[in-house]
Each structure stands twice: as C-alpha cells, then as structure tokens.
PDB file of N, CA and C in Angstrom:
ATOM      1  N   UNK A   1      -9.679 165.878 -14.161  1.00  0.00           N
ATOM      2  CA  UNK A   1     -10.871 165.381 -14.806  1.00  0.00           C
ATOM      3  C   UNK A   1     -12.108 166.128 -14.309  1.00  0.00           C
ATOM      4  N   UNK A   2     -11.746 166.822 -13.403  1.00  0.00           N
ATOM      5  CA  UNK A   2     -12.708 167.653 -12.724  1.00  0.00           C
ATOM      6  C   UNK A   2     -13.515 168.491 -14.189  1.00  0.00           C
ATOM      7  N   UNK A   3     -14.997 168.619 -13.817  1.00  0.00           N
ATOM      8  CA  UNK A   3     -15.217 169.510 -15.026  1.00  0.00           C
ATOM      9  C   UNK A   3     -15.308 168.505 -16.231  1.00  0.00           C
ATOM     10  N   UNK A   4     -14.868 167.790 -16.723  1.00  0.00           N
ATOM     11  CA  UNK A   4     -15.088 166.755 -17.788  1.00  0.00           C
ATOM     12  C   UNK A   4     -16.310 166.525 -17.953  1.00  0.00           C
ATOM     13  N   UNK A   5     -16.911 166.345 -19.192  1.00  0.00           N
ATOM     14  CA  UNK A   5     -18.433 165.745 -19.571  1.00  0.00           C
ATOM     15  C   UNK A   5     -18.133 165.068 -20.601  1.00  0.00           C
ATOM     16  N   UNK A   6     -18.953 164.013 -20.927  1.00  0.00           N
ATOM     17  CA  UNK A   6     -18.954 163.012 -21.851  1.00  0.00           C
ATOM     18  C   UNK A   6     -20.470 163.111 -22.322  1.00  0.00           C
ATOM     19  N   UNK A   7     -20.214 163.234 -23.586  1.00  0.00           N
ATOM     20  CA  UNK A   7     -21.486 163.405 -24.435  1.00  0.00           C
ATOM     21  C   UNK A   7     -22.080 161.960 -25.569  1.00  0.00           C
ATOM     22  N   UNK A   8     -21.645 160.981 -24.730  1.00  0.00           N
ATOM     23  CA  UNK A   8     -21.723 159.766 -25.979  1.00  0.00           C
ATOM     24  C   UNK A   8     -23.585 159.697 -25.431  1.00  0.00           C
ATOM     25  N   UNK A   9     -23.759 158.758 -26.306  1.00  0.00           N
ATOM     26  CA  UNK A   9     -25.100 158.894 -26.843  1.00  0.00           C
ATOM     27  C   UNK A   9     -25.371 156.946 -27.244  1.00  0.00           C
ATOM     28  N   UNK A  10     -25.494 156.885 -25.888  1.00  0.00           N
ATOM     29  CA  UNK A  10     -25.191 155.537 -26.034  1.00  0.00           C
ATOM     30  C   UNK A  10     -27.225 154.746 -25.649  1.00  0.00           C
ATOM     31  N   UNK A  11     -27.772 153.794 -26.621  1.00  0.00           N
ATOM     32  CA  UNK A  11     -29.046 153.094 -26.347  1.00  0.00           C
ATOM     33  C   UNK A  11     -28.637 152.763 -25.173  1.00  0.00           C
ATOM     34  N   UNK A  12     -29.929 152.913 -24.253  1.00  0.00           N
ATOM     35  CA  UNK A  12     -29.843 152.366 -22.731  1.00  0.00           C
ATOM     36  C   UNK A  12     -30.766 150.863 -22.723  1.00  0.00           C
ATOM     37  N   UNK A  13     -29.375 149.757 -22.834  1.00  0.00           N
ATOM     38  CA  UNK A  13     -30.495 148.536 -22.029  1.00  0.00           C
ATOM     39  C   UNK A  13     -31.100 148.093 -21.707  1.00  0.00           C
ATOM     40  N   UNK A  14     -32.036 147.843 -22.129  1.00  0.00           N
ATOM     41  CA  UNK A  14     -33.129 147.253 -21.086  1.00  0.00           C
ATOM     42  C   UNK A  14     -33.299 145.698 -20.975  1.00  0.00           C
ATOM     43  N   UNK A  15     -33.727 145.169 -20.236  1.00  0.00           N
ATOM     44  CA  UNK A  15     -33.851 143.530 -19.983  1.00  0.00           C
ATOM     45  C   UNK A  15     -34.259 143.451 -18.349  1.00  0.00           C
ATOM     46  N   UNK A  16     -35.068 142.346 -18.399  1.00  0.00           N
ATOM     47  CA  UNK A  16     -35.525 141.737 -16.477  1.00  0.00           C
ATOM     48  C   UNK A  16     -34.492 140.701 -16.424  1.00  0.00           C
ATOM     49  N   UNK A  17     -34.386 140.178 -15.477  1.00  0.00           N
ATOM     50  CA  UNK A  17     -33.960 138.917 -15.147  1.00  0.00           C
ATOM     51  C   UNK A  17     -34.928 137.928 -13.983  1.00  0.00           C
ATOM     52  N   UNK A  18     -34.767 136.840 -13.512  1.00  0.00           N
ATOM     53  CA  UNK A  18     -34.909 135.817 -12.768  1.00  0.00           C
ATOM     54  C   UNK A  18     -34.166 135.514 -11.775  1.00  0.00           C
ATOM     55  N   UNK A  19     -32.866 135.788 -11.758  1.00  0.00           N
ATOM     56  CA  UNK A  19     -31.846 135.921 -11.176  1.00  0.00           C
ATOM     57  C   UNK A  19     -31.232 136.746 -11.137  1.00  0.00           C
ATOM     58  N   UNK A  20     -29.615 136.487 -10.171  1.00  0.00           N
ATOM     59  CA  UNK A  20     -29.231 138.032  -9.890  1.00  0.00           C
ATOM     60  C   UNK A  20     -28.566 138.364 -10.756  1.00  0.00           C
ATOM     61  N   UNK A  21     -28.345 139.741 -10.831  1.00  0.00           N
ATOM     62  CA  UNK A  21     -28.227 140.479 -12.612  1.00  0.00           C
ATOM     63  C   UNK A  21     -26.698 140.145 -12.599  1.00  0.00           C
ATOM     64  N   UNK A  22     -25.627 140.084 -11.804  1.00  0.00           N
ATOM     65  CA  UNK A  22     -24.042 139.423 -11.640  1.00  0.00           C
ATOM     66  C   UNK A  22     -24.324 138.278 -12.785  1.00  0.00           C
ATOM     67  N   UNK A  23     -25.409 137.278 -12.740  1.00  0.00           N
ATOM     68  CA  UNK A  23     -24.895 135.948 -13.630  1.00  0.00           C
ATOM     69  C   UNK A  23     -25.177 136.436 -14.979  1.00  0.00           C
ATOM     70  N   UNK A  24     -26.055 137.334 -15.249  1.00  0.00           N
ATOM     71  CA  UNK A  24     -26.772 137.547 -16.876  1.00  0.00           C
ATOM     72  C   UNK A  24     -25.146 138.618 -17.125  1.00  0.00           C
ATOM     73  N   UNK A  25     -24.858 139.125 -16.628  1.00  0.00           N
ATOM     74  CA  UNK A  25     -23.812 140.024 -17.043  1.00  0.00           C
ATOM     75  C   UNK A  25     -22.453 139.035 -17.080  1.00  0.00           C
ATOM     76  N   UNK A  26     -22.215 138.537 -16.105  1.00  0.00           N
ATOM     77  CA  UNK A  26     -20.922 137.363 -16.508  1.00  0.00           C
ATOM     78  C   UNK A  26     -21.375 136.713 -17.732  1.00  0.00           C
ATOM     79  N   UNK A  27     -22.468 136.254 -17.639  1.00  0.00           N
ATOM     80  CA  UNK A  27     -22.801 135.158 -19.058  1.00  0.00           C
ATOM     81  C   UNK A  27     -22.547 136.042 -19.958  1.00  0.00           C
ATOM     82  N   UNK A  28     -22.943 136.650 -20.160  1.00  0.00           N
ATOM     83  CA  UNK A  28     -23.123 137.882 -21.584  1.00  0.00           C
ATOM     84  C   UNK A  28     -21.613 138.210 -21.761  1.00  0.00           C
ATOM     85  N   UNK A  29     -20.578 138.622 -20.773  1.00  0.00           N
ATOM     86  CA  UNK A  29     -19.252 139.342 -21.280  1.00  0.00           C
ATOM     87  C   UNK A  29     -19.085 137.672 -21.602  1.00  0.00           C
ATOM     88  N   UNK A  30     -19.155 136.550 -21.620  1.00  0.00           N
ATOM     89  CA  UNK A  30     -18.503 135.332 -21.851  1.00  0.00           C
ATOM     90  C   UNK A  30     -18.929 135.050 -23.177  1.00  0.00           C
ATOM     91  N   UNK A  31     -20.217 135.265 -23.506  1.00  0.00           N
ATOM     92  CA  UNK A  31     -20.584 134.677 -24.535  1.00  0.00           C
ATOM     93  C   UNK A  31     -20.348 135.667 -25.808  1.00  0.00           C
ATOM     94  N   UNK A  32     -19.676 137.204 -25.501  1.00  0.00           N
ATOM     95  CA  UNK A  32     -19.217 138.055 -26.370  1.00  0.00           C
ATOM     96  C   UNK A  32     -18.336 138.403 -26.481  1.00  0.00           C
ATOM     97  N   UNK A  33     -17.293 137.449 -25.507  1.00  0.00           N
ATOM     98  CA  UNK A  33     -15.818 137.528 -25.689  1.00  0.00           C
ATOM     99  C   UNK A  33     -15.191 139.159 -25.234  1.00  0.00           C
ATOM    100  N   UNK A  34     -16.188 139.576 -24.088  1.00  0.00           N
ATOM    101  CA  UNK A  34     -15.599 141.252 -24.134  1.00  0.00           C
ATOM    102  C   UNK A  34     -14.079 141.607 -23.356  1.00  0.00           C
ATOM    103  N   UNK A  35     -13.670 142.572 -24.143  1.00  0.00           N
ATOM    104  CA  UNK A  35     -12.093 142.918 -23.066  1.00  0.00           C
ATOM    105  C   UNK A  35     -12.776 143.746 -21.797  1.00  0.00           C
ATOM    106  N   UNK A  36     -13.456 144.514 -21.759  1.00  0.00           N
ATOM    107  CA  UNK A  36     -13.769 145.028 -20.356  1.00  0.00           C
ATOM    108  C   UNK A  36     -15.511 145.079 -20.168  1.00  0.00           C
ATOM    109  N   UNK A  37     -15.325 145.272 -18.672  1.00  0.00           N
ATOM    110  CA  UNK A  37     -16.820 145.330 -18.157  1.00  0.00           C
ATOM    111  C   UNK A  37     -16.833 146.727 -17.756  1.00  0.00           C
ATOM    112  N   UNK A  38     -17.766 147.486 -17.538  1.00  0.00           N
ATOM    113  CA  UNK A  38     -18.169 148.648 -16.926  1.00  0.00           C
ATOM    114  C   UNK A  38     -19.152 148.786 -16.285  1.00  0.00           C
ATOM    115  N   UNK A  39     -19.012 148.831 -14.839  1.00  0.00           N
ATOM    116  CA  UNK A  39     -19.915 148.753 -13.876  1.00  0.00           C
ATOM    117  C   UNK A  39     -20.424 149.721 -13.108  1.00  0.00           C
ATOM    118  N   UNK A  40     -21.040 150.022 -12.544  1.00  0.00           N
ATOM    119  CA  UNK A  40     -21.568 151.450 -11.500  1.00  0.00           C
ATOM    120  C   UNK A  40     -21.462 150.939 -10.239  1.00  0.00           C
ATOM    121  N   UNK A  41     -21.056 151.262  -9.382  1.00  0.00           N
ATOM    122  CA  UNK A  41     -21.471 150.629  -7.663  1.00  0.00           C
ATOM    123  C   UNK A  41     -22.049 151.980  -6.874  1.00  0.00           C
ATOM    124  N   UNK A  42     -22.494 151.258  -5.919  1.00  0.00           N
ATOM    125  CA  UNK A  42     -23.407 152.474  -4.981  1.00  0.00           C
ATOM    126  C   UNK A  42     -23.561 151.692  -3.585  1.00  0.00           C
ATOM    127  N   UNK A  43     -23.227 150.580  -3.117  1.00  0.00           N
ATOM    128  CA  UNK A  43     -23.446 149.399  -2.058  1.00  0.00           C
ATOM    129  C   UNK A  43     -23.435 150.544  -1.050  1.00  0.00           C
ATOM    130  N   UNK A  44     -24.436 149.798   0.188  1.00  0.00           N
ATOM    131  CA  UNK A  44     -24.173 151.111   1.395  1.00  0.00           C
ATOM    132  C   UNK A  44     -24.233 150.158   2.684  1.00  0.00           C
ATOM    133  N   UNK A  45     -24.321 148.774   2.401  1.00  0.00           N
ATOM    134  CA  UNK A  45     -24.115 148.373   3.382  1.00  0.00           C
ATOM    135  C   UNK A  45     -23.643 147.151   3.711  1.00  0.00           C
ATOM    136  N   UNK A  46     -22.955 146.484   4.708  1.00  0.00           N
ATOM    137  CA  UNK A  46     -22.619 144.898   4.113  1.00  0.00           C
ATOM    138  C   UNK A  46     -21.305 144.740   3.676  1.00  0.00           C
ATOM    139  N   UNK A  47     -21.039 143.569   3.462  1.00  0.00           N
ATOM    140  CA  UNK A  47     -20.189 142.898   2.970  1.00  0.00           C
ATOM    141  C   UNK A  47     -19.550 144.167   1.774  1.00  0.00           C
ATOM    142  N   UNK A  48     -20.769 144.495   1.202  1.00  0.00           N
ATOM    143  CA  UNK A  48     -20.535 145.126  -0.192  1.00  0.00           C
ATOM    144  C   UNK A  48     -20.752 146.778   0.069  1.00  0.00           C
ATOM    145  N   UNK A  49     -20.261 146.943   1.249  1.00  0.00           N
ATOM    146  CA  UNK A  49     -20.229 148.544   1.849  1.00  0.00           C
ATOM    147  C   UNK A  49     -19.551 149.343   0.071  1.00  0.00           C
ATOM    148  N   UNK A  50     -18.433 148.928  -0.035  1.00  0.00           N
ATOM    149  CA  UNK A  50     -17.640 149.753  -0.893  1.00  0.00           C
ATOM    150  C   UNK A  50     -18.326 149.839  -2.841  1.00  0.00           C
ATOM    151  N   UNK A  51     -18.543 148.354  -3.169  1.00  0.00           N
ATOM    152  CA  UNK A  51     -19.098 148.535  -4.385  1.00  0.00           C
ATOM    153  C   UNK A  51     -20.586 148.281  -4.522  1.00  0.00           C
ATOM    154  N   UNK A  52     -21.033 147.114  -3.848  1.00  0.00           N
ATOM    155  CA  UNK A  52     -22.202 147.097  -3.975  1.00  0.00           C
ATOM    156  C   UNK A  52     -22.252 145.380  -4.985  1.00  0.00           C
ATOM    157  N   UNK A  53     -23.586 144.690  -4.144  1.00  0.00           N
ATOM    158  CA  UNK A  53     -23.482 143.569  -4.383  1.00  0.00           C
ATOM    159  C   UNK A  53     -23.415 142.460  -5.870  1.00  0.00           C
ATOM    160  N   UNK A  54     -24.142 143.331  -6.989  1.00  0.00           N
ATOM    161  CA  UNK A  54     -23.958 142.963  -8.471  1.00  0.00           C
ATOM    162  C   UNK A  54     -22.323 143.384  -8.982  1.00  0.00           C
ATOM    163  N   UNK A  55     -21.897 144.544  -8.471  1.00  0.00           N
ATOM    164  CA  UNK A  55     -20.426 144.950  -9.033  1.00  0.00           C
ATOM    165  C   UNK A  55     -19.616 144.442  -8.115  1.00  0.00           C
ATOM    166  N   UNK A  56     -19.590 143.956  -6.789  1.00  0.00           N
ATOM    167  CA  UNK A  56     -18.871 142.781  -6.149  1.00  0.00           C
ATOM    168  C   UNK A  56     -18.965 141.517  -6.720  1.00  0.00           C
ATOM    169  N   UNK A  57     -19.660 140.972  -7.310  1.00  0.00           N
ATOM    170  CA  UNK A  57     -19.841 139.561  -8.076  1.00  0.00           C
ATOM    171  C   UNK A  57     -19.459 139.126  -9.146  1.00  0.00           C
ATOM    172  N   UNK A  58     -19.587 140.736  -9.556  1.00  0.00           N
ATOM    173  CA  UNK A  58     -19.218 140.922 -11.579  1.00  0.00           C
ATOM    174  C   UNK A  58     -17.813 141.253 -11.201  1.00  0.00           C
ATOM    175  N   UNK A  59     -16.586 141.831 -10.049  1.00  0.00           N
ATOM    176  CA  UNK A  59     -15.484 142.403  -9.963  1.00  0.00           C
ATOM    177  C   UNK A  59     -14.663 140.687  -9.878  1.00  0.00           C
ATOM    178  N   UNK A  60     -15.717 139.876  -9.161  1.00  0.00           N
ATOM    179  CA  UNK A  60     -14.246 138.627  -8.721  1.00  0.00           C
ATOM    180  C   UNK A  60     -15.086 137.569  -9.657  1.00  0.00           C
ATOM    181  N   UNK A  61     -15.838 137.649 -10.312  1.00  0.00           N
ATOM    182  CA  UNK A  61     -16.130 136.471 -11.549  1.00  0.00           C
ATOM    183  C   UNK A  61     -15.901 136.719 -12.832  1.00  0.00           C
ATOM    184  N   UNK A  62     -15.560 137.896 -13.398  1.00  0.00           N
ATOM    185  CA  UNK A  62     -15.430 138.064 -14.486  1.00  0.00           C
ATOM    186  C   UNK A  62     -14.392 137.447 -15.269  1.00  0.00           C
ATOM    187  N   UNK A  63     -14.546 137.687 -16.619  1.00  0.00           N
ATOM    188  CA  UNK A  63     -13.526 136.716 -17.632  1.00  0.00           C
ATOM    189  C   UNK A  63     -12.757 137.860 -17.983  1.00  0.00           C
ATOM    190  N   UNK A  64     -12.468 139.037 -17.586  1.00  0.00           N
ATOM    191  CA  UNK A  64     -12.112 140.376 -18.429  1.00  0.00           C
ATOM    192  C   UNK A  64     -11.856 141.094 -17.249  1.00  0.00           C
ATOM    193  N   UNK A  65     -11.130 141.897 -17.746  1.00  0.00           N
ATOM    194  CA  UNK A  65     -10.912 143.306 -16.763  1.00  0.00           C
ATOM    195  C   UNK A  65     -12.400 143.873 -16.397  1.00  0.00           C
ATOM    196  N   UNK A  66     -12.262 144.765 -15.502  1.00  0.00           N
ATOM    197  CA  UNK A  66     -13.587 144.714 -14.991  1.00  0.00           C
ATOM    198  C   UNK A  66     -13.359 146.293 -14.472  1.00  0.00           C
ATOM    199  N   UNK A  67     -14.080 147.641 -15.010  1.00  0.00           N
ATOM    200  CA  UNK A  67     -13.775 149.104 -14.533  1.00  0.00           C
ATOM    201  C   UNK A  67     -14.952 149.500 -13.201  1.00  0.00           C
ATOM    202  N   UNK A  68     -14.691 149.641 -11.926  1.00  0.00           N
ATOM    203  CA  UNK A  68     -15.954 149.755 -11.149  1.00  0.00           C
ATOM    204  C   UNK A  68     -15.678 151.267 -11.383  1.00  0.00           C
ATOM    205  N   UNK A  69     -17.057 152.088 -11.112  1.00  0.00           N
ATOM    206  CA  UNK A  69     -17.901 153.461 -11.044  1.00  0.00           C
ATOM    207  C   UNK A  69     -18.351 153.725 -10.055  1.00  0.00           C
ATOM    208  N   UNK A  70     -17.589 154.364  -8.939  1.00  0.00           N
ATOM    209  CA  UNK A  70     -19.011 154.800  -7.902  1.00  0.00           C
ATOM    210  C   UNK A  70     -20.058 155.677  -8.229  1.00  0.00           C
ATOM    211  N   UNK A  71     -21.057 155.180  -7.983  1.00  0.00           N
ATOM    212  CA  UNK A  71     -21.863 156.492  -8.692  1.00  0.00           C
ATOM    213  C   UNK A  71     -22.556 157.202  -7.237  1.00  0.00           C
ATOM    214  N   UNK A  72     -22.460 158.060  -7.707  1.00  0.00           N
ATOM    215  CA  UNK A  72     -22.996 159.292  -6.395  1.00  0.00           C
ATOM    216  C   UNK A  72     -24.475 159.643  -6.263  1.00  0.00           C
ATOM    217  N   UNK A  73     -24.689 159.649  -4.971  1.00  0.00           N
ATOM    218  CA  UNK A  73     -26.728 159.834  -4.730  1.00  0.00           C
ATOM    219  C   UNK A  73     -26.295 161.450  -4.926  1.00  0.00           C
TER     220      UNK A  73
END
C-alpha cells in the first residue's frame, strides 16, 4: 500500500460541540444506522497513549464496526 493515494473528494464537516465529540459521533452513527465508523487517532499520552481519547471512546461504544487511523505529525 506503500505509495497509494486516494483522491476522493469528500465535503469536510464541520460542527462545535458542548461535549466530548465521542458522544455527538456515537449519537450520529446510531441515529443513521451506520455499518462502520472511521476514525483518526494521534493520543500521545495516557490511558489513550495508542489511539487517543475521542477514538478510544468511539472504539468501545460504538454500535458498528469501528476502523481506527493513526494519523502521523
């Protein structure tokens, strides 16, 4: 996969929240019935050394399969 690029052309999201972004994203795959989640992690420290604390929350609450991303600094 080395070398691979993906050229989708996808609208980027936008929205705030009040809370932590784990519940607006569980609510949302629930209330749209989704088969998977797709997440990014970057965590660097903590509990959530490996994914990072919204894609640790969204990995063990979800209603769906759930794909984590490390994403790289």
């Amino acid at each position: 996969m080395r070398g691979a690029t993906w050229n989708w052309r996808w609208p980027k999201p936008r929205w705030s929240t009040r809370h932590p972004p784990s519940e607006d994203i569980l609510e949302t795959a629930r209330k749209q019935d989704v088969d998977l989640i797709v997440i990014g992690g970057h965590g660097r420290h903590g509990l959530a050394l490996l994914l990072g604390s919204t894609a640790n929350a969204v990995l063990h609450g979800a209603p769906c399969d759930v794909l984590a991303v490390r994403i790289r600094d």
